[in-house]
N, C-alpha and C. Protein backbone atom coordinates (compact mmCIF):
# COMPACT_ATOMS: atom_id res chain seq x y z
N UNK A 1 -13.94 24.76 -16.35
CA UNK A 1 -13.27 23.99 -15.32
C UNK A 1 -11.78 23.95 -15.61
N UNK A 2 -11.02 24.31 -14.42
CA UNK A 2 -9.57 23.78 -14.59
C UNK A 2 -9.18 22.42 -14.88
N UNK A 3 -8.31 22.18 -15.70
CA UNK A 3 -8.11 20.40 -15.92
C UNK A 3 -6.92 20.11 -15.09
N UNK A 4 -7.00 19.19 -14.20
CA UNK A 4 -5.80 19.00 -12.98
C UNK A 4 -4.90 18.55 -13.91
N UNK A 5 -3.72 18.86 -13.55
CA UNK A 5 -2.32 17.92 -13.80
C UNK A 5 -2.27 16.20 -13.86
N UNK A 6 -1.77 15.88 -14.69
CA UNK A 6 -2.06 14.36 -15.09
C UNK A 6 -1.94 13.87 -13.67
N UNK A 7 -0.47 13.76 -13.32
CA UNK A 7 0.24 13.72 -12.16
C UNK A 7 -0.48 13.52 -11.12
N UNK A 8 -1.45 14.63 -10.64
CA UNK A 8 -1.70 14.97 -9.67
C UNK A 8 -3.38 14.41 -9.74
N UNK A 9 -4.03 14.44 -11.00
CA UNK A 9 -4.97 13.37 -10.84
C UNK A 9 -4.91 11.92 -10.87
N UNK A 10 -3.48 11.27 -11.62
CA UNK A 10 -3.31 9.81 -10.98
C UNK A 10 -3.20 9.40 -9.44
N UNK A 11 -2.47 10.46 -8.69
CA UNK A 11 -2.38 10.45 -7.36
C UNK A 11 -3.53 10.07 -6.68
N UNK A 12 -4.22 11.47 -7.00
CA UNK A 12 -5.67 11.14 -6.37
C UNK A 12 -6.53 9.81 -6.49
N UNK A 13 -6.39 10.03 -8.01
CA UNK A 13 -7.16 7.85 -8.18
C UNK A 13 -6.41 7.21 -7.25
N UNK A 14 -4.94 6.93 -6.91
CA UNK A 14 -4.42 5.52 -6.42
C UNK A 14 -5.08 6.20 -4.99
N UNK A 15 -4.68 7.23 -4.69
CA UNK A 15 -4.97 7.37 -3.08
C UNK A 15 -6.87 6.46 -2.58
N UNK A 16 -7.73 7.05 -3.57
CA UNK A 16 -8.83 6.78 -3.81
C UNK A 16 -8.90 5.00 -4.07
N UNK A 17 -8.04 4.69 -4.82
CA UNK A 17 -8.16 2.79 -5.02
C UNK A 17 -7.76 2.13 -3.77
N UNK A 18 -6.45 2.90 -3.09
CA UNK A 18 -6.06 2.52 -2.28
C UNK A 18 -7.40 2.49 -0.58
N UNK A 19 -7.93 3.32 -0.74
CA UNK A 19 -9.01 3.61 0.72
C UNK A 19 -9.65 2.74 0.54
N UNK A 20 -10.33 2.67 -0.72
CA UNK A 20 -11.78 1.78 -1.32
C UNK A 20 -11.33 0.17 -0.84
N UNK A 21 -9.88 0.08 -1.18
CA UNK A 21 -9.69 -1.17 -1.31
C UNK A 21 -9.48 -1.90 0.42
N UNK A 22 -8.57 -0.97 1.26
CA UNK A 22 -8.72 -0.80 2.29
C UNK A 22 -9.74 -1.43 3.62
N UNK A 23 -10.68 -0.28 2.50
CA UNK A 23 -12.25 -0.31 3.58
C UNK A 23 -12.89 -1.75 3.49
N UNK A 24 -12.58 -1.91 2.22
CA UNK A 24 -13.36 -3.12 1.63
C UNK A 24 -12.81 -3.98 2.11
N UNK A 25 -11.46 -4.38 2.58
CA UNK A 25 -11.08 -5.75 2.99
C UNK A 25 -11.46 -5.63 4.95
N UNK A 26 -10.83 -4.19 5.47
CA UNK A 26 -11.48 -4.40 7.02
C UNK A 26 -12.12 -3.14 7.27
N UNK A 27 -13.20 -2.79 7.12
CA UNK A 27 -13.82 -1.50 7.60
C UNK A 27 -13.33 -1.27 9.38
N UNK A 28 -13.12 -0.01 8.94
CA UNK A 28 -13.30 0.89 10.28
C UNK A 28 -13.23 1.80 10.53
N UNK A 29 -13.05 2.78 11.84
CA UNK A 29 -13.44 3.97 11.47
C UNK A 29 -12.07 5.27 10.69
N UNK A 30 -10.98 4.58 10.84
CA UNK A 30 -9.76 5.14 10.10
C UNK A 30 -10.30 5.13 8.51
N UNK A 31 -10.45 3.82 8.53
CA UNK A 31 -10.65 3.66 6.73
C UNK A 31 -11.54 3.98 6.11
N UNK A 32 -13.08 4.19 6.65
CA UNK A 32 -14.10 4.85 6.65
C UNK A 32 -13.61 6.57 6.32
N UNK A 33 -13.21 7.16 6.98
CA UNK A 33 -12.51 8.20 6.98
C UNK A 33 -11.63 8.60 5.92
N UNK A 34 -10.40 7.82 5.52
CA UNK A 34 -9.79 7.43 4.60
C UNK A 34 -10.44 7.65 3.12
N UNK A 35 -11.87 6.42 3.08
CA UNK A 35 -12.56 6.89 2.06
C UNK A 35 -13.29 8.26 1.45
N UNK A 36 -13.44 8.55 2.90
CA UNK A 36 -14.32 9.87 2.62
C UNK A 36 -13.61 10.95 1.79
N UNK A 37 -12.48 11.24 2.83
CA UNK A 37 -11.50 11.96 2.41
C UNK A 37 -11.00 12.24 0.97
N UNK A 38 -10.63 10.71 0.45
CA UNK A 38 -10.07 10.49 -1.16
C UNK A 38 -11.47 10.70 -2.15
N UNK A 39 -12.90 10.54 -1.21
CA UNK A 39 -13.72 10.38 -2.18
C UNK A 39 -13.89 12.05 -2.93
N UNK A 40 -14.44 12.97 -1.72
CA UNK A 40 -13.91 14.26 -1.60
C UNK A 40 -12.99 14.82 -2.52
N UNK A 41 -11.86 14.25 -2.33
CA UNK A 41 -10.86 15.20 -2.96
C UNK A 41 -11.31 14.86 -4.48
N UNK A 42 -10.87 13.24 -5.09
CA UNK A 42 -11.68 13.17 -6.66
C UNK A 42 -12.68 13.75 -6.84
N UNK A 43 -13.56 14.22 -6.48
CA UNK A 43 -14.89 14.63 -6.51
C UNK A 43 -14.57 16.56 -6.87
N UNK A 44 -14.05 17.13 -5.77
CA UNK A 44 -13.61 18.43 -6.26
C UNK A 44 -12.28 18.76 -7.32
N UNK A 45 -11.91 17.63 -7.19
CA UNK A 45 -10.38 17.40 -8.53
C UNK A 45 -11.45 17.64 -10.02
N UNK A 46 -12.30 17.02 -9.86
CA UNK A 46 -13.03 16.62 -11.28
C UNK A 46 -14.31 17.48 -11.62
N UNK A 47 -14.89 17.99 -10.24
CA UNK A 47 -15.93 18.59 -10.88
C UNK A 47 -17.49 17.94 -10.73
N UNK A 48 -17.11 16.74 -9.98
CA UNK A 48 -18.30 15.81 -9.43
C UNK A 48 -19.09 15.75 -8.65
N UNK A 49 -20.58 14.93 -8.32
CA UNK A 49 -20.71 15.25 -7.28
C UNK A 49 -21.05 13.62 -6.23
N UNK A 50 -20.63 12.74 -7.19
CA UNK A 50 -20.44 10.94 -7.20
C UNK A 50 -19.41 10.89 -7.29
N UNK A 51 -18.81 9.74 -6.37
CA UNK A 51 -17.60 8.84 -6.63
C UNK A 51 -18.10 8.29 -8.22
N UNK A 52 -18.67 7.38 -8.58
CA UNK A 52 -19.08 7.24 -10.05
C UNK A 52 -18.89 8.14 -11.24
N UNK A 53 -19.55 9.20 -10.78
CA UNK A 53 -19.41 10.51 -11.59
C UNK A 53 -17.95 11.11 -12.04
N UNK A 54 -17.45 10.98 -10.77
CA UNK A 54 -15.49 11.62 -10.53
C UNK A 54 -15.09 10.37 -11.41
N UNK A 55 -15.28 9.34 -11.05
CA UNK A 55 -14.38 8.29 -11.94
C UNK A 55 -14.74 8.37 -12.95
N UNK A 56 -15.70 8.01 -13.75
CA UNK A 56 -15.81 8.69 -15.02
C UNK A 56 -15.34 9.64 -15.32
N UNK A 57 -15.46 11.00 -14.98
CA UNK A 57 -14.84 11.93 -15.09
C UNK A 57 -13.27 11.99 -15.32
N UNK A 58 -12.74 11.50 -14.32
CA UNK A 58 -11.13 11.39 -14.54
C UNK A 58 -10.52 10.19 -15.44
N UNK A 59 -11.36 9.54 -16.10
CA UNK A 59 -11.54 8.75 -17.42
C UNK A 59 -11.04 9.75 -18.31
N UNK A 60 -12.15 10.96 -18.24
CA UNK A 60 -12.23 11.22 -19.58
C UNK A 60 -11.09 11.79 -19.39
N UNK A 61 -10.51 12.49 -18.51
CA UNK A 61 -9.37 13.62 -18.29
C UNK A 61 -8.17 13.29 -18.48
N UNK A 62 -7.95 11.98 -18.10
CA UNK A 62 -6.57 11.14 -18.75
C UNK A 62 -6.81 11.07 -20.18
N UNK A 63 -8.08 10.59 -21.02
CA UNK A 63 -8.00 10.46 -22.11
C UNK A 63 -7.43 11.66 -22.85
N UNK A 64 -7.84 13.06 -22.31
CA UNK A 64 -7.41 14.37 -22.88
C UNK A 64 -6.08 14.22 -22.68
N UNK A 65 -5.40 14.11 -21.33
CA UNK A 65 -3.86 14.14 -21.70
C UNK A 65 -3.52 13.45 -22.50
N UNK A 66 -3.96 12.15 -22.93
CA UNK A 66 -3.47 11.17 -23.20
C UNK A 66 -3.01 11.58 -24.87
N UNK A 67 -4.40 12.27 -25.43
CA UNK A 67 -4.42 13.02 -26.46
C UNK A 67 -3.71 13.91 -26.90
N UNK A 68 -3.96 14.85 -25.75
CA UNK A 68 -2.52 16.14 -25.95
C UNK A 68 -1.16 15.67 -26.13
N UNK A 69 -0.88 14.74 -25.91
CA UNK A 69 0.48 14.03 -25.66
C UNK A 69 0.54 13.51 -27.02
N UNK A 70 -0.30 12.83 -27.80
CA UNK A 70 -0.22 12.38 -29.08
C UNK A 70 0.05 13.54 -29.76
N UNK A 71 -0.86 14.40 -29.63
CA UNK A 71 -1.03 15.88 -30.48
C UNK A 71 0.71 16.24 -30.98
N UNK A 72 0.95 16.64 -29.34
CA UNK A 72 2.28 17.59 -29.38
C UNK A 72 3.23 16.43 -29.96
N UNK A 73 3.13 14.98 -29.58
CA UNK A 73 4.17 14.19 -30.90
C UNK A 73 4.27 14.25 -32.11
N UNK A 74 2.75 14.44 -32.89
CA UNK A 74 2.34 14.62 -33.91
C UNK A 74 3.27 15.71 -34.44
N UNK A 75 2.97 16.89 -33.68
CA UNK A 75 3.35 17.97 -33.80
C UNK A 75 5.22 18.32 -34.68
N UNK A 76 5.72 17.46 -33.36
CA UNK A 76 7.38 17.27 -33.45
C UNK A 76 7.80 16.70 -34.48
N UNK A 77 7.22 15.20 -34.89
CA UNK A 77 7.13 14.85 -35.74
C UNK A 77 7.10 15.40 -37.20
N UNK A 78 6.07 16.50 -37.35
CA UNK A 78 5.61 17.34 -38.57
C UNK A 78 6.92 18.51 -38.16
N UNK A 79 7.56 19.19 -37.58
CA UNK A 79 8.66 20.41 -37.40
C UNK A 79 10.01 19.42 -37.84
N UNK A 80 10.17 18.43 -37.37
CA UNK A 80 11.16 17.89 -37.69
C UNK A 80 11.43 16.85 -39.18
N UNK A 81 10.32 16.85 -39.82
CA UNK A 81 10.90 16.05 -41.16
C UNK A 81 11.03 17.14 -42.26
């Protein structure tokens, strides 16, 4: 699997928090739609085939950047002393 861009998978979550949250305060058929849409896109961003599943999923995927980002400090850290 390709691993999306940090960037571009935070997007997708807020777009996704943003519908959920949306729908949940006034359903209708925009926001209904709305959800589908964001649910969709996390879902093929991640490799899923649940909203549940995708969120988990993009859990773990931040945790990897989150990691790589330590790594390559680590890294700088060790070239530069």
């Amino acid at each position: 699997m390709i691993v999306p861009a940090e960037k571009e998978l935070r997007a997708v979550l807020a777009r996704f928090a943003q519908a959920r949250i949306e729908h949940d305060v006034c359903p209708t058929g925009r926001t209904s739609r709305d959800l589908e849409d964001s649910t969709y896109t996390l879902c093929v961003l991640t490799g899923a085939r649940t909203a549940e599943q995708a969120l988990l999923a993009a859990d773990a995927l931040l945790e990897q950047h989150n990691a790589s980002r330590v790594s390559l400090r680590q890294d700088d850290e060790t070239l530069a002393a």
